[in-house]
Protein backbone atom coordinates (compact mmCIF):
# COMPACT_ATOMS: atom_id res chain seq x y z
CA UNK A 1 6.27 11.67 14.35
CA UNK A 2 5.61 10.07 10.98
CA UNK A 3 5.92 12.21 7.81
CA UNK A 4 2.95 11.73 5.89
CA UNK A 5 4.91 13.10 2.77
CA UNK A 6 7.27 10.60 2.92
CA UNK A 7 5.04 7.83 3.35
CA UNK A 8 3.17 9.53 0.18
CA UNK A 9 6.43 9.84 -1.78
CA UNK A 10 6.76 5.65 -0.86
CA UNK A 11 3.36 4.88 -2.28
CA UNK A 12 3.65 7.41 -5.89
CA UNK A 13 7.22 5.87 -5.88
CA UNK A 14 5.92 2.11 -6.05
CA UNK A 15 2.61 3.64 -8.77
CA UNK A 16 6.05 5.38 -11.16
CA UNK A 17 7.70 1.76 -10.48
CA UNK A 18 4.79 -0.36 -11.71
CA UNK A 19 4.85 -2.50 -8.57
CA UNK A 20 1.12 -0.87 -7.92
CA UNK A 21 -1.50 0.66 -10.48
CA UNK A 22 -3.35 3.28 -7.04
CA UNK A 23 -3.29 3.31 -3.39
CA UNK A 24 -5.52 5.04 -0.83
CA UNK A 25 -4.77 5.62 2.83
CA UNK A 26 -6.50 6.61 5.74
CA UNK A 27 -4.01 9.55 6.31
CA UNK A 28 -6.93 12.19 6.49
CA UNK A 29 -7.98 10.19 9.14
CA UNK A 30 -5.23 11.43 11.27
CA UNK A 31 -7.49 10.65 14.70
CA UNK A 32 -7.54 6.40 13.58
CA UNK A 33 -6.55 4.81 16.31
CA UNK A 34 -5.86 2.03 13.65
CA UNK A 35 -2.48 3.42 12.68
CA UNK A 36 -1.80 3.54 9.17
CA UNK A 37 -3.64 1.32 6.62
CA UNK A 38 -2.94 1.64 3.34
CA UNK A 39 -5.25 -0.32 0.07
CA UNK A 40 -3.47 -1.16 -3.17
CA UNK A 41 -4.42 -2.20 -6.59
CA UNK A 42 -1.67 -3.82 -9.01
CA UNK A 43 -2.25 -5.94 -11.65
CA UNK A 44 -2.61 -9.20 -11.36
CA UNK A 45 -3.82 -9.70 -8.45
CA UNK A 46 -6.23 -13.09 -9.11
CA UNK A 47 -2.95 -14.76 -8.40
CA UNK A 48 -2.73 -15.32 -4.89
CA UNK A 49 1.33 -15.41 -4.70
CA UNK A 50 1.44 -11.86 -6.81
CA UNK A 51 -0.75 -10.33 -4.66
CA UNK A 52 1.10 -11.74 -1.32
CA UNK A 53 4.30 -10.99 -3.22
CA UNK A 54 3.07 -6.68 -3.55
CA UNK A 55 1.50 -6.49 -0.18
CA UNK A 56 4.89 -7.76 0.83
CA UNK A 57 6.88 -5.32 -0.95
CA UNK A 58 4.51 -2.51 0.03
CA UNK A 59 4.44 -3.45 3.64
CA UNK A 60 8.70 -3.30 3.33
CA UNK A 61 9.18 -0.13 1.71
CA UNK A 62 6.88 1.30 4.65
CA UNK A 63 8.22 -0.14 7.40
CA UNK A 64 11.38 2.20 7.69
CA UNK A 65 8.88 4.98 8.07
CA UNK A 66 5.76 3.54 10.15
CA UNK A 67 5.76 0.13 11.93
CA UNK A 68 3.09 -2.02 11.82
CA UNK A 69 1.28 -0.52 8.89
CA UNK A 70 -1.49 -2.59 7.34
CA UNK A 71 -1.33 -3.13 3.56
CA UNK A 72 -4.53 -4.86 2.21
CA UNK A 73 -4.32 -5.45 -1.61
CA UNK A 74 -7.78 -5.14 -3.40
CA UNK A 75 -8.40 -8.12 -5.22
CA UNK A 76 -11.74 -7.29 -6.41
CA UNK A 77 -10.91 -5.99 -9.85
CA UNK A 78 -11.41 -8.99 -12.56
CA UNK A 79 -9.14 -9.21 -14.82
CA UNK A 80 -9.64 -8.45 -18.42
């Protein structure tokens, strides 16, 4: 069984890091029959490659805890 504190202490690890700005997860959702999905924010995410480049990283540091989690970055935020 998957430790959701440890998949928490992943996430808050990459926000202290700077490799994301927020996450949210559908962990409360403990019934999905999605697995885990997890939705970033970072910044600069307009550019396609940096935004591939942190879903990659976030998907990686997860996978030792939860296979096949989905990582979706939001790109919706316009930059400044």
């Amino acid at each position: 069984m998957t430790s959701w504190g440890a998949v928490n202490a992943v996430l808050n690890g990459l926000v202290r890091d700077g490799v994301i700005t927020a996450f949210r997860t559908n962990i409360p959702d403990g019934r999905s029959a999605l697995g885990l999905h997890v939705i970033v924010t970072a910044p600069g995410m307009e550019n396609r490659a940096r935004a591939e480049a942190v879903r990659g990283r976030v998907a990686g540091e997860l996978e030792p805890l939860i296979q096949g989690a989905v990582v979706t970055v939001d790109r919706s935020e316009k930059p400044a």
